[in-house]
Protein backbone atom coordinates (compact mmCIF):
# COMPACT_ATOMS: atom_id res chain seq x y z
CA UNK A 1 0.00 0.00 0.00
CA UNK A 2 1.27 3.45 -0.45
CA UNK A 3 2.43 5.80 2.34
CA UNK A 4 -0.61 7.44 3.92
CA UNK A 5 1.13 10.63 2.62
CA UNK A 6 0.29 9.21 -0.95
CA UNK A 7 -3.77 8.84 -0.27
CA UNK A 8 -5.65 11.11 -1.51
CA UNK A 9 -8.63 10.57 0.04
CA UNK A 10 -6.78 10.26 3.53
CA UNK A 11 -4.85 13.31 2.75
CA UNK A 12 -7.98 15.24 1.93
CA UNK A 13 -9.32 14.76 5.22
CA UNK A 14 -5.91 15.56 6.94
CA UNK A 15 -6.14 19.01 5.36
CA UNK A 16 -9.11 19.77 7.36
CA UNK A 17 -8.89 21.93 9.87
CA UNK A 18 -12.43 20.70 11.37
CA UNK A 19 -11.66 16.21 11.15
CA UNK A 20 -9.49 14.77 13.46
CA UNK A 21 -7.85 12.02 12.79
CA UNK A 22 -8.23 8.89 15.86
CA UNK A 23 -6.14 6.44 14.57
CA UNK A 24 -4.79 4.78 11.52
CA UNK A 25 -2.56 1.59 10.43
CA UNK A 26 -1.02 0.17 7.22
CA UNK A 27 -2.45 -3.43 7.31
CA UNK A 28 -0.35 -4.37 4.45
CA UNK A 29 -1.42 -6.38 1.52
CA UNK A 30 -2.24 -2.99 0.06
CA UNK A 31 -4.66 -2.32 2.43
CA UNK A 32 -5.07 0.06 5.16
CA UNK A 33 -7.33 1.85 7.99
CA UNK A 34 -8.38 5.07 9.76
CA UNK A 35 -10.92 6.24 12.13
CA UNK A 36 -12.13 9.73 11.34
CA UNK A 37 -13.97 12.36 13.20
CA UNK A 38 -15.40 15.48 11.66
CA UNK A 39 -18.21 18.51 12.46
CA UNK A 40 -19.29 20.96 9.88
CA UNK A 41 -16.63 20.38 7.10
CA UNK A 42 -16.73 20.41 3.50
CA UNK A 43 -14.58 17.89 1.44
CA UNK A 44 -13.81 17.17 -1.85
CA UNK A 45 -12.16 13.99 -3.36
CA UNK A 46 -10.38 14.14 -6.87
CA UNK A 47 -9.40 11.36 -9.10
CA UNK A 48 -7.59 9.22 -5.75
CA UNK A 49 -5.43 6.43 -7.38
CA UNK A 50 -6.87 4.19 -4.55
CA UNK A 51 -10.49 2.82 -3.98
CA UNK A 52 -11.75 4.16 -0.84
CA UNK A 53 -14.55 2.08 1.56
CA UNK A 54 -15.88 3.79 4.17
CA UNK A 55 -18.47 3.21 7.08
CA UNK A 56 -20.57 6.13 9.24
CA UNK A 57 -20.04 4.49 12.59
CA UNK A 58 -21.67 7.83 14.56
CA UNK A 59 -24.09 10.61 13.04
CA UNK A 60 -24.04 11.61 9.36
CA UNK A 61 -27.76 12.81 9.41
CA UNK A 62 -26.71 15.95 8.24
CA UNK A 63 -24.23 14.54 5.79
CA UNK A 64 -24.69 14.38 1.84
CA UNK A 65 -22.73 14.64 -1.37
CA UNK A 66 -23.39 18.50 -2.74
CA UNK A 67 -25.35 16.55 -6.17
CA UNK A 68 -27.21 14.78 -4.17
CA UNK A 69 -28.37 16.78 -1.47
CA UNK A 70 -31.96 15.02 -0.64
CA UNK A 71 -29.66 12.19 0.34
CA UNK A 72 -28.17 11.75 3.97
CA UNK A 73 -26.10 9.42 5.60
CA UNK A 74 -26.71 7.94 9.24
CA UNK A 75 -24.77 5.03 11.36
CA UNK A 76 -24.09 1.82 9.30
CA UNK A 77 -24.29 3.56 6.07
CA UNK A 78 -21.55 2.53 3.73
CA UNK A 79 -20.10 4.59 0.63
CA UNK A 80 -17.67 3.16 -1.88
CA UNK A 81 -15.25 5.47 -3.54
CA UNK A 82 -13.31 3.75 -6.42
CA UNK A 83 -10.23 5.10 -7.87
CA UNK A 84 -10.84 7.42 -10.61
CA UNK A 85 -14.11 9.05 -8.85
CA UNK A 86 -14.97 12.58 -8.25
CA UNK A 87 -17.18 13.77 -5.23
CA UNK A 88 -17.75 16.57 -3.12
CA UNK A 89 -19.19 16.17 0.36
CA UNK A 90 -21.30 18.61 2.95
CA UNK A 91 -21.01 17.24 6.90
CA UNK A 92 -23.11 19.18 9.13
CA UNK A 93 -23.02 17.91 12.91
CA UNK A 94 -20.48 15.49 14.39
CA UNK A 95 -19.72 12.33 12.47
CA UNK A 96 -17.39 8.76 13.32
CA UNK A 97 -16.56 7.21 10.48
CA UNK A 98 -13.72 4.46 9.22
CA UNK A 99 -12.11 4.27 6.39
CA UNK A 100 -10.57 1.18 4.43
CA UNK A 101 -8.12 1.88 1.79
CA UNK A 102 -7.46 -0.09 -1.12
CA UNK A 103 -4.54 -0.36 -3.85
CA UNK A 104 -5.21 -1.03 -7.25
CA UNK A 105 -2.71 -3.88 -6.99
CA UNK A 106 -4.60 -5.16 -4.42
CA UNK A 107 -8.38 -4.99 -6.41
CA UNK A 108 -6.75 -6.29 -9.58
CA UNK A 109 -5.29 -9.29 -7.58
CA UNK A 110 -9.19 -10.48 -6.10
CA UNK A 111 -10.57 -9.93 -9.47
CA UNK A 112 -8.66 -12.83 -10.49
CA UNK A 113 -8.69 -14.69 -7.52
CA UNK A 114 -12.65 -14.67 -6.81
CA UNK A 115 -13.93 -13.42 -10.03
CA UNK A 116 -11.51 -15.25 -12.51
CA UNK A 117 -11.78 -11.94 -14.86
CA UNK A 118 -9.31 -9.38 -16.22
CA UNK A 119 -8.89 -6.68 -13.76
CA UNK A 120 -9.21 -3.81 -16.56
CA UNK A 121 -12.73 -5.20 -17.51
CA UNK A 122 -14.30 -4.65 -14.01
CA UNK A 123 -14.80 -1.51 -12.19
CA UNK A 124 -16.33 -1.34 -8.66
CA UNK A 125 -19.35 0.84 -8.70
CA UNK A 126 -19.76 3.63 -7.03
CA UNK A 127 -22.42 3.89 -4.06
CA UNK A 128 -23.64 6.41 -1.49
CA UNK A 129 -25.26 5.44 1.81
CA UNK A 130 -25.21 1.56 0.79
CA UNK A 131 -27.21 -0.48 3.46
CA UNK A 132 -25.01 -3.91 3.84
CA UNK A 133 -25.55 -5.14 7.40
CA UNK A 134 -23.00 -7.27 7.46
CA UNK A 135 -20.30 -5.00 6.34
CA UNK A 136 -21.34 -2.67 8.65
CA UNK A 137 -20.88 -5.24 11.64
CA UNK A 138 -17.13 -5.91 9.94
CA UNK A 139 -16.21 -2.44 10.43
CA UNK A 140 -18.13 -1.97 14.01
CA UNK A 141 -15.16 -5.24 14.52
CA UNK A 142 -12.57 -3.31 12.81
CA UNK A 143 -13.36 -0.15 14.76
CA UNK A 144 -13.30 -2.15 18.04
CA UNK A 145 -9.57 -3.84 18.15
CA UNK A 146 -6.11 -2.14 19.08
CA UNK A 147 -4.68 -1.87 15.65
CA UNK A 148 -1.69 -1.58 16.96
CA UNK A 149 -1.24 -4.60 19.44
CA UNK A 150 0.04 -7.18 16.80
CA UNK A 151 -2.28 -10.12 16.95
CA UNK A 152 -5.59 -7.75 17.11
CA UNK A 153 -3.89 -5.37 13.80
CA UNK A 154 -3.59 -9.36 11.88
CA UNK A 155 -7.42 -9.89 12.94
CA UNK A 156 -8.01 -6.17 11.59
CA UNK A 157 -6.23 -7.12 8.38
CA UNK A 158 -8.08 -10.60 8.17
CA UNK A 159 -11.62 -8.11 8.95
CA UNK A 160 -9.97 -5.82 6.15
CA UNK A 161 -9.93 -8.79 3.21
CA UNK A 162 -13.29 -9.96 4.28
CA UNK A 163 -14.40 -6.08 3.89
CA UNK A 164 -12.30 -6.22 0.35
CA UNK A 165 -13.76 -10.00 -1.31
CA UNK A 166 -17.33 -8.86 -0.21
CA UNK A 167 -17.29 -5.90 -2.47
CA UNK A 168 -15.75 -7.63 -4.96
CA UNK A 169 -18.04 -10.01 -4.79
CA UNK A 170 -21.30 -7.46 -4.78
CA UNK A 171 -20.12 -4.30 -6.00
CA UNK A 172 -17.97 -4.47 -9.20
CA UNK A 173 -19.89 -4.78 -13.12
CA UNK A 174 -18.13 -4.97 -15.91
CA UNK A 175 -16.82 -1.69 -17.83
CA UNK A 176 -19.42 -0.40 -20.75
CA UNK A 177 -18.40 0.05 -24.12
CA UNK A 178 -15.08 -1.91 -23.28
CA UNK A 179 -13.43 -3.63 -26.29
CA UNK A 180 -9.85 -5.47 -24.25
CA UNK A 181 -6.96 -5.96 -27.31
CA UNK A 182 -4.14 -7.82 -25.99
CA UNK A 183 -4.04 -9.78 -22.87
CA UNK A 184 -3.99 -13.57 -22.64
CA UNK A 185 -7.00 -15.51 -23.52
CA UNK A 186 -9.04 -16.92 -20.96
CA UNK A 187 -7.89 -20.98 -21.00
CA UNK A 188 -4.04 -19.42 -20.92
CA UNK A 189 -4.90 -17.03 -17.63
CA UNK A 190 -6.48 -20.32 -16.13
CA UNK A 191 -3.95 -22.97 -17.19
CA UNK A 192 -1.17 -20.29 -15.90
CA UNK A 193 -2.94 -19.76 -11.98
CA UNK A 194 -3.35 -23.59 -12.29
CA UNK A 195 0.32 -23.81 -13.07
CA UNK A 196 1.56 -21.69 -10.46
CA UNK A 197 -0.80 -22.58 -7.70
CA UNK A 198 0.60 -26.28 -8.57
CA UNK A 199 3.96 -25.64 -8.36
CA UNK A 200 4.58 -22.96 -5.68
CA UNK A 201 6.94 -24.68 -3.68
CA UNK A 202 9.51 -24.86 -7.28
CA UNK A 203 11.37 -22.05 -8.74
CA UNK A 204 9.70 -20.87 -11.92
CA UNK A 205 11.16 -18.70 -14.20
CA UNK A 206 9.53 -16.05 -16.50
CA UNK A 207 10.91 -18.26 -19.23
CA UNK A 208 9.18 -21.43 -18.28
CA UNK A 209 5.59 -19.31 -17.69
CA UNK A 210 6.28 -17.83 -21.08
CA UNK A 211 6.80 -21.00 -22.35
CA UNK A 212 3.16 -22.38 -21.17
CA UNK A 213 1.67 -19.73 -23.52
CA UNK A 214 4.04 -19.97 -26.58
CA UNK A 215 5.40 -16.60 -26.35
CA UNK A 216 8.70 -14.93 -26.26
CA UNK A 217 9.04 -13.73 -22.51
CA UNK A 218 8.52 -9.88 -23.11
CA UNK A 219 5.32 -10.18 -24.93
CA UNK A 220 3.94 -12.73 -22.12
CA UNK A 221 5.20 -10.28 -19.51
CA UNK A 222 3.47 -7.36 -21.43
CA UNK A 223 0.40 -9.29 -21.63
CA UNK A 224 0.55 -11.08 -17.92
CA UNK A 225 0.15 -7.30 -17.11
CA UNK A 226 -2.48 -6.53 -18.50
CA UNK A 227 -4.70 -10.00 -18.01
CA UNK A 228 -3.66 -9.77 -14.14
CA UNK A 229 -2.86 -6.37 -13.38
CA UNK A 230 0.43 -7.13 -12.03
CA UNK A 231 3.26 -8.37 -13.42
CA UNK A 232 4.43 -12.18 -13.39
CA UNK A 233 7.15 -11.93 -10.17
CA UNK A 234 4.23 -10.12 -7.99
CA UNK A 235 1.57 -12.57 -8.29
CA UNK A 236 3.76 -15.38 -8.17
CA UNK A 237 4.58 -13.80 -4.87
CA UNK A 238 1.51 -13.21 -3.76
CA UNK A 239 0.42 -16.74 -4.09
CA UNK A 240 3.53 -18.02 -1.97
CA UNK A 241 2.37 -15.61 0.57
CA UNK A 242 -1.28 -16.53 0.49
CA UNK A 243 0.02 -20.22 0.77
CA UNK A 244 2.23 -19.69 3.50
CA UNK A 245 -0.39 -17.64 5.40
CA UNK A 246 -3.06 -20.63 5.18
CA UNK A 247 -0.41 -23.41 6.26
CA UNK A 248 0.53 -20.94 9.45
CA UNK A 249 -3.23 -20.75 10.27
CA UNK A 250 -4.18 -24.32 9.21
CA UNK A 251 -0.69 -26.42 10.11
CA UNK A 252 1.58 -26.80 12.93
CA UNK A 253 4.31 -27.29 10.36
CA UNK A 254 7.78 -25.21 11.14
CA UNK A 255 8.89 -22.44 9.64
CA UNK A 256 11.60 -23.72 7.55
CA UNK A 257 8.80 -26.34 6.11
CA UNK A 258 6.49 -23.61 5.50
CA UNK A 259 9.39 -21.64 3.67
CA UNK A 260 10.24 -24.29 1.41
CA UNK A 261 6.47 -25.75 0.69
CA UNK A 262 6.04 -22.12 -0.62
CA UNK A 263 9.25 -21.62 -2.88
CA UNK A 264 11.19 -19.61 -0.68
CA UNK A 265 14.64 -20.21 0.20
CA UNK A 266 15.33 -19.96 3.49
CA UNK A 267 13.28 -19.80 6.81
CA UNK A 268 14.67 -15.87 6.92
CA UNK A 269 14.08 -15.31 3.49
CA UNK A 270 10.19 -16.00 4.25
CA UNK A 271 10.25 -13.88 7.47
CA UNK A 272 11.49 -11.02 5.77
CA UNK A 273 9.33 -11.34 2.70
CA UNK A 274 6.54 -12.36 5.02
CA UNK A 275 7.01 -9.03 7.14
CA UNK A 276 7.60 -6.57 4.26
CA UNK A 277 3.69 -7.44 2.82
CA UNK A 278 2.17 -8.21 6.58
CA UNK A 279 3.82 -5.76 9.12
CA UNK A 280 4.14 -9.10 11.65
CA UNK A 281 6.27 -12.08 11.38
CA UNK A 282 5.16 -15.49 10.66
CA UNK A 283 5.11 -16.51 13.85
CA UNK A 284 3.09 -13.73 15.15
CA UNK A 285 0.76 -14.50 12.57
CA UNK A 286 0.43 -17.72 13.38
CA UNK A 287 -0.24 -16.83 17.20
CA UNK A 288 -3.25 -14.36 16.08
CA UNK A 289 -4.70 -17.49 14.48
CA UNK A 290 -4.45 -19.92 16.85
CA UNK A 291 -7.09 -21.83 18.46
C-alpha cells in the first residue's frame, strides 16, 4: 500500500482543519485503515489512485454529497469510492466514520482470484449510503480492536480482506463500451494460476511461464500485465504468501517447512518477505490465528 502521505482521500481529510484524525494503520497487503472524526466540514475527493470504503459508525444525518443533497447518511451507512471518482461532500453535525483503503494492486489481484476476470474489464461501482448489514458489523469489529497490538492489527487485516472479497463479490460490473486488445485468452490465464498454484513450492522462471503460452518472454510479460494487473514476479509472490499464510493458520508445520512448501529459500528469506507485505512475522501470525 502506499504511504498514507500518498492517499488522496486520507490526505484530503488531513487538510481539514475541522476532522481529526483517531487512529490509523497500514495493514499491508495494500490495504489500510483510519478512524475519522469530523463537524461541519466540507470535502472534496479528486481522481484518488486508490479505492476508498468507508463506514458512518456515529451521526451523518446531516451529511450528503453536494449533487445529491436530498440524500443523507446515518450510522451503518456505507459509501464506496473507487479510484478514478470525483465527489464533493457537505457534513453538518459530528460524524465517526472508518475508512478502508485499497490499492489497485490489491483490487486487480481479487478480481482474479474470486472473479476469474481481467482486472481492466471490471470496475467497482460507485455507491452512497449503501445499506449492507454485514459490512457494517465488519467495520463496528474493525473499529473495536487495538490496531496496533500485533495479533488484534492481523485480525483487523483478516476483517480488512473480508471487507475487500465482499465488495468484490457485490459491487464491481463490468466496464461499458469496453473492447480489451491484448491480454492472454481466458484458458491461458487459467492454465497459468493452475500452473503456479501447482507448483509454488519450485522455482519458476519467466521463461518457463512464457513457455506455457508460446510466447517470447517480453510479450507474455506485457500481456501477464495486463490480463492480471500485475506483473508475473508479484503474483507469483503473492500466491507463496497466500500459501504460507493458510499453512501458518491451518498447520503446525515449522517455519523452515512452510518456507520451502512455498518456494522460498530460506526460513529468513520467508520472514522477511513475510514481514515486508504483513507488518508481523510469521510466527506472530500464526499466534493471532491460533485456536
Amino acid at each position: 500500500m502506499a504511504p498514507f502521505e500518498q492517499l488522496q482521500v486520507f490526505q484530503s481529510m488531513s487538510r481539514s482543519p475541522h476532522a481529526r484524525l483517531l487512529r490509523s494503520a497500514e495493514l499491508g497487503d495494500g490495504l489500510a485503515a483510519a478512524q475519522w472524526s469530523n463537524h461541519h466540514d466540507s470535502r472534496d475527493y479528486h481522481a484518488p489512485s486508490h479505492h476508498t470504503l468507508s463506514c458512518y459508525l456515529a451521526g451523518g444525518t446531516g451529511t450528503f454529497r453536494r449533487d445529491r443533497p436530498c440524500s443523507k447518511g446515518s450510522p451503518d451507512k456505507l459509501c464506496i469510492l473507487p479510484a478514478g471518482h470525483e465527489s464533493a461532500w457537505v457534513i453538518n453535525g459530528e460524524i465517526q466514520l472508518a475508512h478502508l483503503y485499497v490499492s489497485q494492486e490489491q483490487f486487480a489481484l481479487g478480481a482474479v482470484r474470486l472473479l476469474d476476470r481481467e482486472p481492466r474489464e471490471l470496475q467497482l461501482r460507485e455507491s452512497t449510503f449503501l445499506d449492507d448489514p454485514q459490512q457494517a458489523r465488519r467495520f463496528r469489529q474493525l473499529s473495536q480492536l487495538d490496531w496496533q497490538e500485533p495479533a488484534e492489527r492481523l485480525l483487523t487485516s483478516s476483517l480488512a480482506h473480508e471487507l475487500l472479497d465482499q465488495t468484490l463479490l457485490s459491487q464491481v460490473g463490468r466496464r461499458d463500451g469496453l473492447r480489451l486488445t491484448g491480454g492472454l485468452a481466458p484458458r491461458q490465464r487459467r492454465r497459468l494460476r493452475e500452473f503456479i498454484d501447482s507448483h509454488l513450492a519450485e522455482p519458476l522462471s519467466l521463461g518457463q511461464l512464457a513457455a506455457l503460452c508460446a510466447l517470447s518472454e517480453y510479450h507474455f510479460a506485457r500481456m501477464f500485465q495486463l490480463s492480471f494487473g500485475v506483473p508475473p514476479h508479484r503474483y507469483l509472490l503473492n500466491q507463496r504468501l497466500a500459501r504460507a499464510q493458510a499453512l501458518l493458520r491451518q498447520t503446525s508445520l515449522a517455519l523452515g517447512e512452510i518456507a520451502l512448501a512455498c518456494g522460498f529459500a530460506s526460513a529468513s528469506h520467508f520472514s522477511n518477505r513475510f514481514r515486508q507485505a504483513f507488518a508481523a512475522t510469521p510466527g506472530q501470525y500464526r499466534r493471532a490465528f491460533a485456536g
